[in-house]
Protein backbone atom coordinates (compact mmCIF):
# COMPACT_ATOMS: atom_id res chain seq x y z
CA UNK A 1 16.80 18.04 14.26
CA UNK A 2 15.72 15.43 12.02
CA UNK A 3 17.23 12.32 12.89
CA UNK A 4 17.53 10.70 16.03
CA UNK A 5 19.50 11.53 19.48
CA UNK A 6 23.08 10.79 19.35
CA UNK A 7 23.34 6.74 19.52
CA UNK A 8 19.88 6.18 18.38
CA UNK A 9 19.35 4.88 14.68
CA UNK A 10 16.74 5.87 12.14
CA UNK A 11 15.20 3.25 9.77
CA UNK A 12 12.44 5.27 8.36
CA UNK A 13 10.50 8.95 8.22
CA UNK A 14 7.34 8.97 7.19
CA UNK A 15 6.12 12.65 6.00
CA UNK A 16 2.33 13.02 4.86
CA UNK A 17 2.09 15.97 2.54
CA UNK A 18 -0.49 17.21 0.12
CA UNK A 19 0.48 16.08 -3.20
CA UNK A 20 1.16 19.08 -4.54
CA UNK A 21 3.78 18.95 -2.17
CA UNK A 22 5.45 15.50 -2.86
CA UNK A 23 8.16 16.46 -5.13
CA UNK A 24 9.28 19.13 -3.01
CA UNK A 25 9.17 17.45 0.39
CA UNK A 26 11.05 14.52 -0.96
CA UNK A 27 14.08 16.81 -2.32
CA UNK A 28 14.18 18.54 1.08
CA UNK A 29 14.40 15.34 3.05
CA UNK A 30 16.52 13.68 0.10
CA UNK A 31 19.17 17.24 0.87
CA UNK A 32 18.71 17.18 4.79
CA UNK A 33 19.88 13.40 4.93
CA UNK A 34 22.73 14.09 2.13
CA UNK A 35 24.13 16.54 4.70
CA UNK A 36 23.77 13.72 7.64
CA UNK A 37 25.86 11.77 5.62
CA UNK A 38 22.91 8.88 4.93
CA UNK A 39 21.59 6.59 2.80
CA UNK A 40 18.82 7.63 1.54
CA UNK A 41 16.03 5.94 -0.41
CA UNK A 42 12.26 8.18 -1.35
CA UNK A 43 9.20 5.80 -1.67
CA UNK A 44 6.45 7.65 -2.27
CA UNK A 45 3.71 5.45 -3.87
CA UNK A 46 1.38 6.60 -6.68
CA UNK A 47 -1.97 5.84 -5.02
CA UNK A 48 -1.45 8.46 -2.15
CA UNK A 49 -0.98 11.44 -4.02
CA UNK A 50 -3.89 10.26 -6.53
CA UNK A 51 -6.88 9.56 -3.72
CA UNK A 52 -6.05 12.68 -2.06
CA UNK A 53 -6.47 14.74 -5.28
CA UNK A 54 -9.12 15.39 -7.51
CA UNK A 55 -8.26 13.09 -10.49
CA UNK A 56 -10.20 10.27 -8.40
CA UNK A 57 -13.20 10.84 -10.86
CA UNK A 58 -11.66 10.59 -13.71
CA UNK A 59 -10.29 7.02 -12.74
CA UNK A 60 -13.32 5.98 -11.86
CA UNK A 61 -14.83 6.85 -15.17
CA UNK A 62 -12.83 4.71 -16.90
CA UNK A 63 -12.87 1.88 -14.31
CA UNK A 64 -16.62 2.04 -15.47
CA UNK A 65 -16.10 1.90 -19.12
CA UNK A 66 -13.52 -1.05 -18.84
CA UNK A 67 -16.19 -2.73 -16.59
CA UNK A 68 -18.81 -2.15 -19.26
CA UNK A 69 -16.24 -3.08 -21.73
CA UNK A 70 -15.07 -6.27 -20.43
CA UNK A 71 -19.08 -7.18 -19.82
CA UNK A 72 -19.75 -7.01 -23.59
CA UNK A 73 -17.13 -8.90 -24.89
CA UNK A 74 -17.71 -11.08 -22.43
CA UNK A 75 -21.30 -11.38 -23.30
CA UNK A 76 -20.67 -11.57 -27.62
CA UNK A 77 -18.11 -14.44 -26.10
CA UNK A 78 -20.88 -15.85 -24.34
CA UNK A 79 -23.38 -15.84 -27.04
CA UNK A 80 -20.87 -17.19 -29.58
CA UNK A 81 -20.02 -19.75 -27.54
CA UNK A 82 -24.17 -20.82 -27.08
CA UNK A 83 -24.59 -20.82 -30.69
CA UNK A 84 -21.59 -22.89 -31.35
CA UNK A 85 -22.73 -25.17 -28.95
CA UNK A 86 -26.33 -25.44 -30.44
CA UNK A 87 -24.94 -25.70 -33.69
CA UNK A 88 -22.57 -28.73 -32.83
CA UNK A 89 -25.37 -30.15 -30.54
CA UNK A 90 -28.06 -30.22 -33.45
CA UNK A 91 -28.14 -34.28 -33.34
CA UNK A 92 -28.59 -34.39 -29.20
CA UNK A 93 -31.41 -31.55 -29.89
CA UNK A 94 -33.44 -33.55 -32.59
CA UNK A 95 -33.17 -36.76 -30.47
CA UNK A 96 -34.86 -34.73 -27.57
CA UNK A 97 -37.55 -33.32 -29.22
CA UNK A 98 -38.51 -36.45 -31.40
CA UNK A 99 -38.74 -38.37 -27.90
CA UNK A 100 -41.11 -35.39 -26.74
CA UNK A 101 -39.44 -32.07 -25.11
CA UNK A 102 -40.91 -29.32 -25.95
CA UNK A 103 -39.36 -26.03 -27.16
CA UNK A 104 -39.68 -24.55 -24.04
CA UNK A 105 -37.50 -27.97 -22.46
CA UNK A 106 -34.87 -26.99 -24.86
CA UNK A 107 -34.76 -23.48 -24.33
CA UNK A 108 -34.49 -24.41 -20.61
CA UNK A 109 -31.80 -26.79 -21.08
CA UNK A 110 -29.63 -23.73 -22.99
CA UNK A 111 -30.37 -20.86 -20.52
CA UNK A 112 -29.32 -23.10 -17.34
CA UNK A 113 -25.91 -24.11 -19.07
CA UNK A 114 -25.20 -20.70 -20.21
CA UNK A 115 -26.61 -19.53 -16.17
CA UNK A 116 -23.92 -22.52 -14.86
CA UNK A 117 -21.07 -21.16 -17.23
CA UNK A 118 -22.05 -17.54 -15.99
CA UNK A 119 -21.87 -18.62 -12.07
CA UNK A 120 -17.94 -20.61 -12.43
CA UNK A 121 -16.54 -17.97 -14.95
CA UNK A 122 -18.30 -14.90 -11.99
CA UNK A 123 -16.50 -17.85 -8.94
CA UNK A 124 -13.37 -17.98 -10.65
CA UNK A 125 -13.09 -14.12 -11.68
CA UNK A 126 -13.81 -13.64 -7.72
CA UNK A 127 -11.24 -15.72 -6.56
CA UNK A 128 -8.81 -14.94 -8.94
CA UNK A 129 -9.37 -11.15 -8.24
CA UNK A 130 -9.15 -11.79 -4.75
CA UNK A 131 -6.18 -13.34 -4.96
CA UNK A 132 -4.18 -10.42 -7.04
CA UNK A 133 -5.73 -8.03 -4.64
CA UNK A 134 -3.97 -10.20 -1.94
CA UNK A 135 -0.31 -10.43 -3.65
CA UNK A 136 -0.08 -6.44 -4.57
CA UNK A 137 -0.86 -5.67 -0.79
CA UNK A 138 1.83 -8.24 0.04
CA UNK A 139 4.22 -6.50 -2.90
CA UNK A 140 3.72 -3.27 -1.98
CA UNK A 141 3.32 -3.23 1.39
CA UNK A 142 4.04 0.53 1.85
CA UNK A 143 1.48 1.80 0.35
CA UNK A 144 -0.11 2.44 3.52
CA UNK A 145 -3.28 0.23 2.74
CA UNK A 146 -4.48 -2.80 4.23
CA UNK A 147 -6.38 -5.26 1.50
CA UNK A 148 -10.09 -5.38 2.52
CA UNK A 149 -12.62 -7.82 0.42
CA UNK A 150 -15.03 -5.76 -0.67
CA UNK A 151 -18.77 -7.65 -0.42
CA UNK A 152 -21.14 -5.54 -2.00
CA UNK A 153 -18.90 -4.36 -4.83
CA UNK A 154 -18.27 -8.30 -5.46
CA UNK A 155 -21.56 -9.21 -4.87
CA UNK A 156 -22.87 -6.60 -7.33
CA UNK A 157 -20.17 -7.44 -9.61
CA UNK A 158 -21.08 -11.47 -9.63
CA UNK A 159 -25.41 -10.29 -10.13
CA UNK A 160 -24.15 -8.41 -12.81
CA UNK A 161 -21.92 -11.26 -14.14
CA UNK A 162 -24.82 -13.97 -14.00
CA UNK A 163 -27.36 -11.14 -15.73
CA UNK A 164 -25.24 -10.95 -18.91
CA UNK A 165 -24.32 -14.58 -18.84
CA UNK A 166 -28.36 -15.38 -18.91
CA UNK A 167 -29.05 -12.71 -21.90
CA UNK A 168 -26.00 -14.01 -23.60
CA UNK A 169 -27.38 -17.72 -23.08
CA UNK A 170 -31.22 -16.42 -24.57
CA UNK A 171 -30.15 -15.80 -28.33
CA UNK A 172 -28.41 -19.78 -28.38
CA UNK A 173 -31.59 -21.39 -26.10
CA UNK A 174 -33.77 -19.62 -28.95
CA UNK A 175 -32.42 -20.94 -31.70
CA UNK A 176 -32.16 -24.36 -30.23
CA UNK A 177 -35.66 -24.23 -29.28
CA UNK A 178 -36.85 -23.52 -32.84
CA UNK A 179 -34.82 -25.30 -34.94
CA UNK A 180 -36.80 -28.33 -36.71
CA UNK A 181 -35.62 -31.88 -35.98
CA UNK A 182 -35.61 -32.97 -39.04
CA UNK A 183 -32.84 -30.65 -40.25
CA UNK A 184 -30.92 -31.87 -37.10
CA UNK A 185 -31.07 -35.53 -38.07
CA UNK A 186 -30.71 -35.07 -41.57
């Protein structure tokens, strides 16, 4: 019998089946509570039937690409930024190296600022990730997963983060370093 003895209630079943099976299952339990006379309401979330079968890969393909994706825009954004900022900055960089910094001082100057923009941008990506991992658990708490931080996915995910940031801050510190102060006080 599927539901309970006679005075005893029923809030929920929980049936694991193969996903091949979902659709199935569900109707049957859907049809054996219709005849019970209940209520009846199927949750059967996406991520379930997906881990269990072999389409895994294929997500994880393309979680790589829009990783790889989002890293190169981020990095032309990067870059664009540094040059915009050397190019505004012109006066501040002739004043320096007429009072005696060298090229490499310059340079130096534009790698750590793009390296400091890199490391708040990677903080604030973390914590903002962290916290939409938080609120889907807390939506969807029937997924049957528990939210669990991750530390070498995140940690790997920050190196990576700082890595572009510093080769996206090279191409502005470079052109900072060489340009000629008398063009930037002129």
């Amino acid at each position: 019998d599927l539901l309970a003895q006679p005075g005893e209630r029923v809030d929920w079943i929980f049936l694991r089946v193969p996903p091949e099976h979902l659709s199935s299952t569900a109707r049957a339990a859907r049809e054996a509570l219709a005849r019970e006379r209940r209520a009846v309401v199927s949750l059967h979330p996406i991520v379930l039937p997906l881990l269990l079968s072999g389409q895994v890969e294929r997500f994880e393909a393309v979680n790589v690409a829009m990783f790889l994706a989002c890293l190169a825009m981020g990095a032309v954004v990067m870059a664009n930024l540094g040059l915009l900022n050397v190019l505004t900055r012109g006066r501040e960089i002739a004043v320096r190296r007429v009072e005696g910094a060298t090229q490499r001082d310059i340079a130096l100057q534009f790698l750590l600022e793009g390296l400091l923009l890199a490391a708040v941008g990677s903080a604030l990506g973390l914590g903002l990730g962290m916290l939409l991992a938080e609120v889907r658990a807390q939506v969807e708490p029937v997924a049957g997963f528990d939210w669990v931080f991750p530390p070498r996915e995140a940690t790997l995910a920050v190196l990576t983060a700082l890595g572009v940031g510093l080769l996206a801050a090279l191409v502005p510190a470079v052109r900072a370093a060489r340009q000629d102060p008398v063009e930037g006080l002129a």
